[in-house]
C-alpha atoms as a PDB file:
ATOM      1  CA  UNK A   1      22.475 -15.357  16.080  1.00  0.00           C
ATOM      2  CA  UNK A   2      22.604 -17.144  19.544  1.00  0.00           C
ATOM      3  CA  UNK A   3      21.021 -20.667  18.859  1.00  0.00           C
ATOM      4  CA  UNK A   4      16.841 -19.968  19.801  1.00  0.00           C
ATOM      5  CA  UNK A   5      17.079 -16.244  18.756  1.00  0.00           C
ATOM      6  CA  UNK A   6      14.133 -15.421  16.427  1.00  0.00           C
ATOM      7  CA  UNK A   7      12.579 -12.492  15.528  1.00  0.00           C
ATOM      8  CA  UNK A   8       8.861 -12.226  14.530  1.00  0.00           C
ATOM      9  CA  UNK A   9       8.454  -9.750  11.904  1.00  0.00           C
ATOM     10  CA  UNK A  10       5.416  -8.422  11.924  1.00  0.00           C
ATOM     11  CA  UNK A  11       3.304  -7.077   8.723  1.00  0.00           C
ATOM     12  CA  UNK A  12       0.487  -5.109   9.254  1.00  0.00           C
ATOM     13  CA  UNK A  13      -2.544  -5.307   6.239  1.00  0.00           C
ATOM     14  CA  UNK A  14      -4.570  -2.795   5.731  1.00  0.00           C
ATOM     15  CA  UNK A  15      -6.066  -2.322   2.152  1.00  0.00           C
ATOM     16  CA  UNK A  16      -2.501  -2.453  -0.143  1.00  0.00           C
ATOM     17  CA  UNK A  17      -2.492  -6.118  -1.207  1.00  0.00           C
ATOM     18  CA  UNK A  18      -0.209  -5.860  -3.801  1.00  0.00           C
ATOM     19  CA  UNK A  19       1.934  -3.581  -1.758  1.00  0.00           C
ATOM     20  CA  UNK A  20       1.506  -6.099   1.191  1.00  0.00           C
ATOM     21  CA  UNK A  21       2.648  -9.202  -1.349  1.00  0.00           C
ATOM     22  CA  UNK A  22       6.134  -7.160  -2.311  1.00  0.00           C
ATOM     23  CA  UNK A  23       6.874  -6.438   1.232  1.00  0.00           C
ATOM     24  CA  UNK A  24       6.039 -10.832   2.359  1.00  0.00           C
ATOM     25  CA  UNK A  25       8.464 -11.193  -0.477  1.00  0.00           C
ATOM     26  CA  UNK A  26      11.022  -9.163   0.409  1.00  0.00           C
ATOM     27  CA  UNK A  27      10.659 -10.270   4.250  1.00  0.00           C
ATOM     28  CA  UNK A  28      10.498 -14.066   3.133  1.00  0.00           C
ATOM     29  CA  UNK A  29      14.194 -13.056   1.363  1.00  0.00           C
ATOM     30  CA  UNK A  30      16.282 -11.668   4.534  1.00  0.00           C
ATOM     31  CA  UNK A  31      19.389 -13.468   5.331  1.00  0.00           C
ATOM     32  CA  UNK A  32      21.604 -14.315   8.220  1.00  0.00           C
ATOM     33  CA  UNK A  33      18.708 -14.259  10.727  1.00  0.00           C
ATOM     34  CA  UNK A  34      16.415 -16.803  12.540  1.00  0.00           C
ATOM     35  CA  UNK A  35      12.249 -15.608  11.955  1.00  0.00           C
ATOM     36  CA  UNK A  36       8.916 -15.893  11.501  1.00  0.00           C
ATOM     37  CA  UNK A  37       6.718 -13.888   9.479  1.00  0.00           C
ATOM     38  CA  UNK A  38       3.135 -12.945  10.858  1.00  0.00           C
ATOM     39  CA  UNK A  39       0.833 -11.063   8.604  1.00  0.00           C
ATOM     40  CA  UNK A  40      -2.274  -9.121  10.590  1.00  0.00           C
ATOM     41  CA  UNK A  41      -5.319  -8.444   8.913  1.00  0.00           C
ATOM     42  CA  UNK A  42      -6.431  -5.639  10.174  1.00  0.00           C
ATOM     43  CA  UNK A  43      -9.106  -4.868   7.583  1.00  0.00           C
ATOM     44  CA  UNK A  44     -12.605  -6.924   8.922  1.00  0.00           C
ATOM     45  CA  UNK A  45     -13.588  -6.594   4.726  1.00  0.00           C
ATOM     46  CA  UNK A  46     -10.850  -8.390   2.873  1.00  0.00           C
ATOM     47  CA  UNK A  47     -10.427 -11.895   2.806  1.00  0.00           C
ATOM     48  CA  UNK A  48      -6.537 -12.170   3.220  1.00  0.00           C
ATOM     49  CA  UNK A  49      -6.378 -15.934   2.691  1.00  0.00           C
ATOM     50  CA  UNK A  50      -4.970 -16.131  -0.374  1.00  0.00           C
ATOM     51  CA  UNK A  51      -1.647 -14.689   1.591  1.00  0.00           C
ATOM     52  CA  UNK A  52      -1.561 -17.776   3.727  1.00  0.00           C
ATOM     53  CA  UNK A  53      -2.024 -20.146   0.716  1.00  0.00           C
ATOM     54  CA  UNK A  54       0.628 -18.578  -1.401  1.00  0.00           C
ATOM     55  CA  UNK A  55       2.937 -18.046   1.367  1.00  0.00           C
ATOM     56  CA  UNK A  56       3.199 -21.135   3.214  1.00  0.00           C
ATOM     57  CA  UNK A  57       6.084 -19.245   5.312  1.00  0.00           C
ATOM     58  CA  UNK A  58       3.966 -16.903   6.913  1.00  0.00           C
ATOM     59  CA  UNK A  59       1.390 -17.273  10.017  1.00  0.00           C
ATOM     60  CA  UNK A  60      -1.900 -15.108   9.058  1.00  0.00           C
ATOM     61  CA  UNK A  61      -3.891 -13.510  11.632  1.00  0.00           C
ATOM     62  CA  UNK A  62      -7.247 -12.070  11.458  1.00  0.00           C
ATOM     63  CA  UNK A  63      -8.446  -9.091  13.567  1.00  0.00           C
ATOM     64  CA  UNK A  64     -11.757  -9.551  12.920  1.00  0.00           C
ATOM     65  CA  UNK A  65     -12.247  -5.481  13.279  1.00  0.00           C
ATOM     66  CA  UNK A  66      -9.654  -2.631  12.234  1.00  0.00           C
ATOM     67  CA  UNK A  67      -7.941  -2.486  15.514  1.00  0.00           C
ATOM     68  CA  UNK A  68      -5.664   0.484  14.049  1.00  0.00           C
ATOM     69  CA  UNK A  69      -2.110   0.827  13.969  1.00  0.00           C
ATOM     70  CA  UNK A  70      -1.311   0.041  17.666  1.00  0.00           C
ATOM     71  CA  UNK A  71      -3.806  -2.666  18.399  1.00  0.00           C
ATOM     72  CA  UNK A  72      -3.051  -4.068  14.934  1.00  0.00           C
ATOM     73  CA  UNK A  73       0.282  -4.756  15.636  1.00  0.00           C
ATOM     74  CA  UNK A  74       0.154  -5.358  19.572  1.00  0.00           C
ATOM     75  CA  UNK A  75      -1.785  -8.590  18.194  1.00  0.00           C
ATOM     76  CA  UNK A  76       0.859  -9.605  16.038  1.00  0.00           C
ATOM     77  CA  UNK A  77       3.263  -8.736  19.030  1.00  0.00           C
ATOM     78  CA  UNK A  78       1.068 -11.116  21.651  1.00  0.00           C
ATOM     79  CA  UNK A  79       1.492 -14.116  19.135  1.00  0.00           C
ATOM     80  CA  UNK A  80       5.459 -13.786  18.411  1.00  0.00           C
ATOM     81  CA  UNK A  81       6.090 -13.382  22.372  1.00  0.00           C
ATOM     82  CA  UNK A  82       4.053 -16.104  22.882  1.00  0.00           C
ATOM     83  CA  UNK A  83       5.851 -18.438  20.365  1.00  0.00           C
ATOM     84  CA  UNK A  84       9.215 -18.027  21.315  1.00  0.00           C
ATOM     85  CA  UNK A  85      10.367 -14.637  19.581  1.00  0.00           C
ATOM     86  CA  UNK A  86      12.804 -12.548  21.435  1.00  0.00           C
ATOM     87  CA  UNK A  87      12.804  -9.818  19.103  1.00  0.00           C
ATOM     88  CA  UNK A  88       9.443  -8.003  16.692  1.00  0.00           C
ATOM     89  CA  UNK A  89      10.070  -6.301  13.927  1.00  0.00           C
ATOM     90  CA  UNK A  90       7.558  -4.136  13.154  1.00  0.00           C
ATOM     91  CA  UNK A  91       7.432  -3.573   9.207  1.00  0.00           C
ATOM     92  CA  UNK A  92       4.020  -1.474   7.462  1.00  0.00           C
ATOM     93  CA  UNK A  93       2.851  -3.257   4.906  1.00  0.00           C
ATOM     94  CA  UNK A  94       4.218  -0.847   1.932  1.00  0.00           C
ATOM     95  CA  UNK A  95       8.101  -1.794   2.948  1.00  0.00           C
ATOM     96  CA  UNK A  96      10.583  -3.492   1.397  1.00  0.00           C
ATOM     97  CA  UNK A  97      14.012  -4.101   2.926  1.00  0.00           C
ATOM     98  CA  UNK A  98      17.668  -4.739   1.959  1.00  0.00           C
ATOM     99  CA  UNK A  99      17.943  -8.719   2.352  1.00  0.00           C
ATOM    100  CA  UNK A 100      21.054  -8.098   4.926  1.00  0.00           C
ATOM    101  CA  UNK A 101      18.731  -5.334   6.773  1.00  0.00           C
ATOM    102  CA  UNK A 102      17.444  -7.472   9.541  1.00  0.00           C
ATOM    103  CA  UNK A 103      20.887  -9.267  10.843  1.00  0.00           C
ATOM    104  CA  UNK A 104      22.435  -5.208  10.356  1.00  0.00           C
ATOM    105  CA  UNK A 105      19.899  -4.340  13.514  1.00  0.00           C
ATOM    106  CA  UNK A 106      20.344  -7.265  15.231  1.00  0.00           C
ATOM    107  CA  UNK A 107      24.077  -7.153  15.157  1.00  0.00           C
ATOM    108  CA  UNK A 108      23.299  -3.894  16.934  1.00  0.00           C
ATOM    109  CA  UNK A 109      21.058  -4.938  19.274  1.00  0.00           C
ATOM    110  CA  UNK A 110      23.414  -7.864  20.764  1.00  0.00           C
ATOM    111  CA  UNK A 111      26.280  -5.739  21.071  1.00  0.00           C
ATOM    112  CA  UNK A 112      23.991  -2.745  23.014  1.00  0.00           C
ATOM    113  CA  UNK A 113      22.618  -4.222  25.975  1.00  0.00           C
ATOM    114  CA  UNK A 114      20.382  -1.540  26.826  1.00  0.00           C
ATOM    115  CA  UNK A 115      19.094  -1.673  23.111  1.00  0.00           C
ATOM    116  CA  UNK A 116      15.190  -1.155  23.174  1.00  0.00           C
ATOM    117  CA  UNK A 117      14.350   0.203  19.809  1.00  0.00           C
ATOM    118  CA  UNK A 118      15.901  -0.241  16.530  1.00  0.00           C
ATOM    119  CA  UNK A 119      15.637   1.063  13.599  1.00  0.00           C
ATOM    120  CA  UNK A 120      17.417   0.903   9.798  1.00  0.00           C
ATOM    121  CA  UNK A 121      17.693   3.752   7.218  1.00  0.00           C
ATOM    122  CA  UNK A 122      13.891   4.671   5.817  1.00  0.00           C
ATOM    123  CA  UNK A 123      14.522   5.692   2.156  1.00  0.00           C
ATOM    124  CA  UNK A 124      11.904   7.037   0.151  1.00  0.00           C
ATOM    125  CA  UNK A 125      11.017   4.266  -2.578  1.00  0.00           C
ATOM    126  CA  UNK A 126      10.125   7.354  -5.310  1.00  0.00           C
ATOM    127  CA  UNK A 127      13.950   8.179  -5.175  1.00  0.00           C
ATOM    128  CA  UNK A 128      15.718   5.118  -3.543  1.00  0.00           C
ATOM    129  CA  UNK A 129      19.031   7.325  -2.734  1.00  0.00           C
ATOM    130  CA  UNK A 130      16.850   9.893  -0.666  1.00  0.00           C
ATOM    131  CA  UNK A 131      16.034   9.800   2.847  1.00  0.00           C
ATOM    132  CA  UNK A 132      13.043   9.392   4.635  1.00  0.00           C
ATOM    133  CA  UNK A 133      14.020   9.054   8.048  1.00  0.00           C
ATOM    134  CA  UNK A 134      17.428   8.244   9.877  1.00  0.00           C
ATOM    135  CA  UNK A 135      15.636   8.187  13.098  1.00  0.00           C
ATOM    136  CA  UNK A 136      13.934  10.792  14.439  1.00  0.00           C
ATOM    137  CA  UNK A 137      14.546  13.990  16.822  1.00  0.00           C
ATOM    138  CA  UNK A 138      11.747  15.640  18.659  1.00  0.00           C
ATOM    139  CA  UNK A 139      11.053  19.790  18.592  1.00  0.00           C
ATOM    140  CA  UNK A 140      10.506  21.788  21.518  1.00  0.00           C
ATOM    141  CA  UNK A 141       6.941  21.439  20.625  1.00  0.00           C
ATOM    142  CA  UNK A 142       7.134  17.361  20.350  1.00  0.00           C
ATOM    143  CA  UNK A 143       6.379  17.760  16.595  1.00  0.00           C
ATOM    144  CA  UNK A 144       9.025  15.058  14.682  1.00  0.00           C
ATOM    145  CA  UNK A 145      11.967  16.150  12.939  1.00  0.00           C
ATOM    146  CA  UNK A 146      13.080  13.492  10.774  1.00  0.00           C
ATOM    147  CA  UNK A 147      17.059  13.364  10.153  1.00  0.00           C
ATOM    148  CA  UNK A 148      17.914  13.516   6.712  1.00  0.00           C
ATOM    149  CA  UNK A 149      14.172  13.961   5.210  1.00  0.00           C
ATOM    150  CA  UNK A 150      14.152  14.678   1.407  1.00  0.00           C
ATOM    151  CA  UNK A 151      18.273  14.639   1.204  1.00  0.00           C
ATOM    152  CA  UNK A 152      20.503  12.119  -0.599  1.00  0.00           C
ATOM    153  CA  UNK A 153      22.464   9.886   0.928  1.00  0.00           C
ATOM    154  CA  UNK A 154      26.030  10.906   0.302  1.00  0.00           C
ATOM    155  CA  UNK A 155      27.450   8.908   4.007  1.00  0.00           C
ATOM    156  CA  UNK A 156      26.046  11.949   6.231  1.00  0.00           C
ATOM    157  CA  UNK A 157      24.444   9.262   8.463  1.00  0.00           C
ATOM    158  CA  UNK A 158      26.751   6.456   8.784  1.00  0.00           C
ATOM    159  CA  UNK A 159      26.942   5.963  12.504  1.00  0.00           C
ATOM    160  CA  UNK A 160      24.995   4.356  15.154  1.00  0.00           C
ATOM    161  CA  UNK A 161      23.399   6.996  17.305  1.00  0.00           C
ATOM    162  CA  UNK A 162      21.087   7.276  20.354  1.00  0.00           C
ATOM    163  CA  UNK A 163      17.764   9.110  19.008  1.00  0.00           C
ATOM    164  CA  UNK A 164      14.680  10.466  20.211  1.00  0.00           C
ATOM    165  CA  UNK A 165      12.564   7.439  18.377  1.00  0.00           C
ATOM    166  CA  UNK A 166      12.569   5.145  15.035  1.00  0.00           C
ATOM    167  CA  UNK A 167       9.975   5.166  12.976  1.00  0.00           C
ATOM    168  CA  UNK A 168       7.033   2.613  13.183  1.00  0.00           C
ATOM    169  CA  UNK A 169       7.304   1.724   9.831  1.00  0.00           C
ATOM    170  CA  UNK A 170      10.297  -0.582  10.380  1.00  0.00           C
ATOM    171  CA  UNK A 171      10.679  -0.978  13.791  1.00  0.00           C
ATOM    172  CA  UNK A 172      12.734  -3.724  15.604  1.00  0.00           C
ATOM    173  CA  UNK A 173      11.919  -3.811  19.625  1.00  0.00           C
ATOM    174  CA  UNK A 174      13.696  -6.515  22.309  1.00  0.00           C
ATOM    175  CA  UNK A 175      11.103  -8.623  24.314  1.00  0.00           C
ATOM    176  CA  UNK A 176      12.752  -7.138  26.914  1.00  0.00           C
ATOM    177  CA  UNK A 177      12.113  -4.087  26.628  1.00  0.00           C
ATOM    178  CA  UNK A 178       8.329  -4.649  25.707  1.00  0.00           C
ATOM    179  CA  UNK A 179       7.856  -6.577  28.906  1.00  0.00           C
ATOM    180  CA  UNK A 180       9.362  -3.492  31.071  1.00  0.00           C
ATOM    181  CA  UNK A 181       7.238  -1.040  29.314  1.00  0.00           C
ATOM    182  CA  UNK A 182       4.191  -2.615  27.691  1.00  0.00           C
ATOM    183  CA  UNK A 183       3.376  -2.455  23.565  1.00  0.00           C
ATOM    184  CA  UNK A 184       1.668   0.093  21.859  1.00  0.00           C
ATOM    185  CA  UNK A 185      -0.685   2.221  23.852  1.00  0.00           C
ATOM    186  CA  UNK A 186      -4.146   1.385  22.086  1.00  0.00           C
ATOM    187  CA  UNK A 187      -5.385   5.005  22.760  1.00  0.00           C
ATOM    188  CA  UNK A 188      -3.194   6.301  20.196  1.00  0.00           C
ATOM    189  CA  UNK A 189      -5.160   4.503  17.295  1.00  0.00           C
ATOM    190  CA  UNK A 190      -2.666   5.531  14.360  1.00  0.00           C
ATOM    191  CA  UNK A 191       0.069   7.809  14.433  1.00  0.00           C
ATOM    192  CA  UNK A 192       2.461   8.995  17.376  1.00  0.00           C
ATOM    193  CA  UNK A 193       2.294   5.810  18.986  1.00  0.00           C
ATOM    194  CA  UNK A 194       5.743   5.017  17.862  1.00  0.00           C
ATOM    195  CA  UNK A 195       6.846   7.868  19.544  1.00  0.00           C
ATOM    196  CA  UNK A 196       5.143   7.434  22.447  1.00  0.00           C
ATOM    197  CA  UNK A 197       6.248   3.729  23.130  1.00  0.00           C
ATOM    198  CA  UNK A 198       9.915   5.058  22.046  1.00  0.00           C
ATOM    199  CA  UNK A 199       9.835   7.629  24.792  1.00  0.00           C
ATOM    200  CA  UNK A 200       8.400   5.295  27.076  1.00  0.00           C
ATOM    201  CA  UNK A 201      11.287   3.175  26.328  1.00  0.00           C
ATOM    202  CA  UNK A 202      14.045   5.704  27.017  1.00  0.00           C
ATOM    203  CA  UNK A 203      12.528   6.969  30.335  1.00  0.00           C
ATOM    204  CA  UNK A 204      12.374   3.302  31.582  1.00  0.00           C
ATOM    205  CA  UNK A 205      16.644   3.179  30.706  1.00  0.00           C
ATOM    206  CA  UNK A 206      16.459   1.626  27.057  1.00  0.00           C
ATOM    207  CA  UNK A 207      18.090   2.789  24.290  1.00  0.00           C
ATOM    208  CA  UNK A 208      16.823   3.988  21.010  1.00  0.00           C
ATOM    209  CA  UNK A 209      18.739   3.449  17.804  1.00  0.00           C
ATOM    210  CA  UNK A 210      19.846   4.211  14.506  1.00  0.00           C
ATOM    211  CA  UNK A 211      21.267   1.327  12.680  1.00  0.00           C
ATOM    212  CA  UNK A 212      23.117   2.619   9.473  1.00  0.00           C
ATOM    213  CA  UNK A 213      23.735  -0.870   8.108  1.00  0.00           C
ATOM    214  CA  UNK A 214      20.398  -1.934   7.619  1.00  0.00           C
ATOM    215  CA  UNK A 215      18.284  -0.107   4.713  1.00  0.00           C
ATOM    216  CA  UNK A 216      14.066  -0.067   3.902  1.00  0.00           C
ATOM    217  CA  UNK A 217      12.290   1.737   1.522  1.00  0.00           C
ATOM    218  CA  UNK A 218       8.805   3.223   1.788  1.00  0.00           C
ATOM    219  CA  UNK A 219       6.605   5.520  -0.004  1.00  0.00           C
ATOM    220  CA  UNK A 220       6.774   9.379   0.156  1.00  0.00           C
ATOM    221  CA  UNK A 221       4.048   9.449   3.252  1.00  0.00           C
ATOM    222  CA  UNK A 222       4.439  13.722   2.265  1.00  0.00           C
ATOM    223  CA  UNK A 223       2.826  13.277  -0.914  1.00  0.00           C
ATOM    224  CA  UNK A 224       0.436  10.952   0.339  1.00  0.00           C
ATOM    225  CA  UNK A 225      -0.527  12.887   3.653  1.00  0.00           C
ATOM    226  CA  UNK A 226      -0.424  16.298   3.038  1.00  0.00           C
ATOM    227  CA  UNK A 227      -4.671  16.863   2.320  1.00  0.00           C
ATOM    228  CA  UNK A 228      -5.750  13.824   4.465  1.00  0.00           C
ATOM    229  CA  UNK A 229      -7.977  15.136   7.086  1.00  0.00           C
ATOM    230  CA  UNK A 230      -7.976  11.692   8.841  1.00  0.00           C
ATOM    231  CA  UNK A 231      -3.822  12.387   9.222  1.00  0.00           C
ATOM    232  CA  UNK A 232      -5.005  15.763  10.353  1.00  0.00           C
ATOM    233  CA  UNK A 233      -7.010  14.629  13.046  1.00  0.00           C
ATOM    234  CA  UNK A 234      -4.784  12.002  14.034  1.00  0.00           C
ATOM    235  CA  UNK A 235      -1.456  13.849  14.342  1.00  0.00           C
ATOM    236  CA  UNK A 236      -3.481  16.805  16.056  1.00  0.00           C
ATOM    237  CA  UNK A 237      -5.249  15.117  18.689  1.00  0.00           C
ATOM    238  CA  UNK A 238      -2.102  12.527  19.659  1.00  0.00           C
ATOM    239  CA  UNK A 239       0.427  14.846  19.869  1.00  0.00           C
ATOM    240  CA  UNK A 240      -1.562  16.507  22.430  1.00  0.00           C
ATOM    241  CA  UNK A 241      -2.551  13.362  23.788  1.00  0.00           C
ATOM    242  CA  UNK A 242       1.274  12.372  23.793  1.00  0.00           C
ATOM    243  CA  UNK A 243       2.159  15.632  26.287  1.00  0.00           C
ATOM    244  CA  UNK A 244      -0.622  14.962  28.230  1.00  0.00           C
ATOM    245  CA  UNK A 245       0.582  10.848  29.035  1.00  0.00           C
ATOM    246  CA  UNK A 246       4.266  11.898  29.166  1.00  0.00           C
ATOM    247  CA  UNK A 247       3.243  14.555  31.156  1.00  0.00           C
ATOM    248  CA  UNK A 248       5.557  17.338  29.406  1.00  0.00           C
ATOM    249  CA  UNK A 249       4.407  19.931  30.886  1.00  0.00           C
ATOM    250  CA  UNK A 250       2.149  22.868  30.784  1.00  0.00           C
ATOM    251  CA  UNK A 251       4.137  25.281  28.306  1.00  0.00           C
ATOM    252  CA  UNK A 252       4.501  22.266  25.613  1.00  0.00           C
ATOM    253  CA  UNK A 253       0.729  21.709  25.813  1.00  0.00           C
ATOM    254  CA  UNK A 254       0.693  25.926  25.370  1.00  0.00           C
ATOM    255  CA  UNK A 255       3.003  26.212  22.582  1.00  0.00           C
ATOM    256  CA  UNK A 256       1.298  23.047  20.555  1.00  0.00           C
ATOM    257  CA  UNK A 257      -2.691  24.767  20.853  1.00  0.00           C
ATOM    258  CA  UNK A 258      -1.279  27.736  20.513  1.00  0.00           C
ATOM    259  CA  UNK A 259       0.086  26.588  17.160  1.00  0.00           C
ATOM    260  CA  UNK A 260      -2.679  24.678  16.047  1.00  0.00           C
ATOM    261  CA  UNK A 261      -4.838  27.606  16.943  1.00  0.00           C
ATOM    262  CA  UNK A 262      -3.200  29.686  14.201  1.00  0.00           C
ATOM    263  CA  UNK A 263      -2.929  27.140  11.670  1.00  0.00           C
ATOM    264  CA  UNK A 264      -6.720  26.307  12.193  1.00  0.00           C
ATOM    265  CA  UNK A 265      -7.227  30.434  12.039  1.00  0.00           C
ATOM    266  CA  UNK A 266      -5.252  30.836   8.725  1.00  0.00           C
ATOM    267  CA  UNK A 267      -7.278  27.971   7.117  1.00  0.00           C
ATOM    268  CA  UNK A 268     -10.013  29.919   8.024  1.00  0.00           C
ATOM    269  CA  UNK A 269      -9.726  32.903   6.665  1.00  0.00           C
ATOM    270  CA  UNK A 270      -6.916  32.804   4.430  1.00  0.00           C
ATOM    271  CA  UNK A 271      -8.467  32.659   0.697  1.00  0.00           C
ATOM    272  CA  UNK A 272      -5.594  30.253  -0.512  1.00  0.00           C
ATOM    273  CA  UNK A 273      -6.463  27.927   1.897  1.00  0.00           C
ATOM    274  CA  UNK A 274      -9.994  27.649   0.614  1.00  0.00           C
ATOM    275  CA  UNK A 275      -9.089  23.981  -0.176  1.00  0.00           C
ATOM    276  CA  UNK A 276      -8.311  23.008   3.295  1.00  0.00           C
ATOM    277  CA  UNK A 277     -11.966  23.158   4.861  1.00  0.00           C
ATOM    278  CA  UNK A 278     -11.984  19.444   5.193  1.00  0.00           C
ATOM    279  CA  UNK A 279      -8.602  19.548   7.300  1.00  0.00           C
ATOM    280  CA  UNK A 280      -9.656  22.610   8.978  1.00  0.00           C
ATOM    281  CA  UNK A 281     -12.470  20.977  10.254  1.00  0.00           C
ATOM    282  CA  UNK A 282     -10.913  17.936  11.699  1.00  0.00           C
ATOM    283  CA  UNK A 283      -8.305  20.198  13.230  1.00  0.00           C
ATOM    284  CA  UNK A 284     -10.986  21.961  14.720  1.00  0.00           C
ATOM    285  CA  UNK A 285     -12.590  18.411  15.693  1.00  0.00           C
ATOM    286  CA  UNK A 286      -9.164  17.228  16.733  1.00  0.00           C
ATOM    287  CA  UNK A 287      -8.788  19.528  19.456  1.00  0.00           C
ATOM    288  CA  UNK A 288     -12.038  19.442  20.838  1.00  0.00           C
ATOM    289  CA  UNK A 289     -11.980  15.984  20.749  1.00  0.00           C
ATOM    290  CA  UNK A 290      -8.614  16.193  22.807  1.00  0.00           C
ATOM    291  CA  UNK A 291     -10.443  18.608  25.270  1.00  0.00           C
ATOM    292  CA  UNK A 292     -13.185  16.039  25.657  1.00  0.00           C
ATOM    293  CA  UNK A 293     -11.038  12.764  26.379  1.00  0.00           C
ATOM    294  CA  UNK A 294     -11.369  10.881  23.433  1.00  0.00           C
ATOM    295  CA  UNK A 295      -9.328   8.406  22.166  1.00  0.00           C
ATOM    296  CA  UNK A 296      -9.119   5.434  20.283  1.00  0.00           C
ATOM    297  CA  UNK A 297     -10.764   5.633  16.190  1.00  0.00           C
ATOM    298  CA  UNK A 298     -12.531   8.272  14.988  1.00  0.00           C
ATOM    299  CA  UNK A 299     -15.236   8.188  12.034  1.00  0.00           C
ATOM    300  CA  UNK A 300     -16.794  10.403   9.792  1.00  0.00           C
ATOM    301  CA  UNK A 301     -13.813  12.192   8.481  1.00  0.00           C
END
């Protein structure tokens, strides 16, 4: 790297200590690149310490309150910018990484000029050979399609490629480009604020990336999702609040009530879906809440 280069790799803590120790460890063994590691505490009730005592590496910040996923990490983002990094990484806390993963996007990102966003092959750490993401497209109705999701990896994806965002969960992001469009949009909370800051990104002329030579592995977030009513909520009320901030348009706005009005109809009255009253009312809650302006954390779900 160009002498001064450095990345700040940010870890975000939650509740997953032992998750968050294997993914220090496997930061703390990356190659070939100049960084620092800065893990946030985002949780107000765990005493995270014990990370800066065993880690002498890392710089620990505290939230002091669960700022969520965006303000969470736009703290972490403040204190690398304002230390010197050029570059974040942006890694959850439930990631590990190839040790060559980090100079693989950064290669990238000093041969692109316009390079914004980065981000490395997501494989799913239940079958390490099986995709997760290899960045990410976006529907008609601004609902995610990840490339690759659930396949093997048999060299499908081996090029660098201009997509519609990478995931949050390993996310590498130029200080340039965070100074011409701002970090995470606190609104958001958790979830589709990656996507949001991508777009962002892409209408202000940065790129967004797929880097094929850099590889992380995270947890099925299908299996782990799929009956949370707080991911519910969350993905509900922010990809509406998403169309509204881009301002997509009337007939995406339509199509997604329209097809959250049906889903939140056949979780009504559909018998098999007896299970789902939990979701279906913070669906339900979701939307209104959309309708009524609110943002930022929810509780009670």
């Amino acid at each position: 790297m160009p002498v001064g280069e450095t990345v700040g790799i940010i870890i975000l803590h939650w509740n997953s200590p032992d998750d968050t120790k294997g993914c220090i460890e496997s930061m703390l063994a990356l190659t070939g690149v100049s960084y620092q590691v800065i893990v946030v505490n985002n949780n107000p009730q765990y005493d995270a310490q014990w990370m800066q005592d065993r880690y002498a590496r890392i710089k620990l910040l505290t939230t002091g309150k669960n700022l969520g996923y965006a303000g969470g990490n736009n703290a972490g983002i403040r204190y690398a910018l304002d230390h010197g990094c050029d570059y974040v990484w942006l890694v959850n806390d439930d990631i590990v990484a190839a040790p060559d993963s980090l100079a693989a996007l950064m290669t990238v990102a000093r041969s692109e000029p316009e390079a914004g966003f980065l981000g490395p092959k997501v494989y799913l750490r239940e079958e390490p050979d099986h995709f997760l993401s290899a960045g990410v497209m976006l529907g008609p109705d601004v609902q995610p399609q990840h490339r690759g999701l659930g396949e093997r990896d048999h060299g499908q994806f081996e090029s660098v490629v201009d997509v519609d965002y990478v995931t949050g969960c390993a996310m590498l992001v130029s200080q340039r480009a965070i100074e011409a469009v701002g970090m995470f949009d606190e609104e958001f909370f958790a979830y589709h604020e990656d996507t949001e800051w991508c777009f962002r990104g892409r209408r202000a002329g940065f790129k967004v990336l797929f880097v094929p030579g850099a590889k992380a592995w995270h947890p099925d977030t299908r299996r782990r999702d799929v009956d949370s009513p707080l991911v519910t909520y969350y993905i509900t009320r922010n990809s509406l609040l998403f169309a509204r901030k881009q301002q997509l348009g009337g007939p995406t706005l339509v199509r997604l009530l329209s097809g959250y009005t049906r889903t939140l109809l056949s979780w009504s009255i559909r018998p098999k879906w007896h299970h789902k009253q939990r979701q279906r009312n913070a669906l339900a809650r979701a939307i209104v809440d959309y309708a009524r302006g609110k943002t930022g954390s929810v509780e009670g779900l």
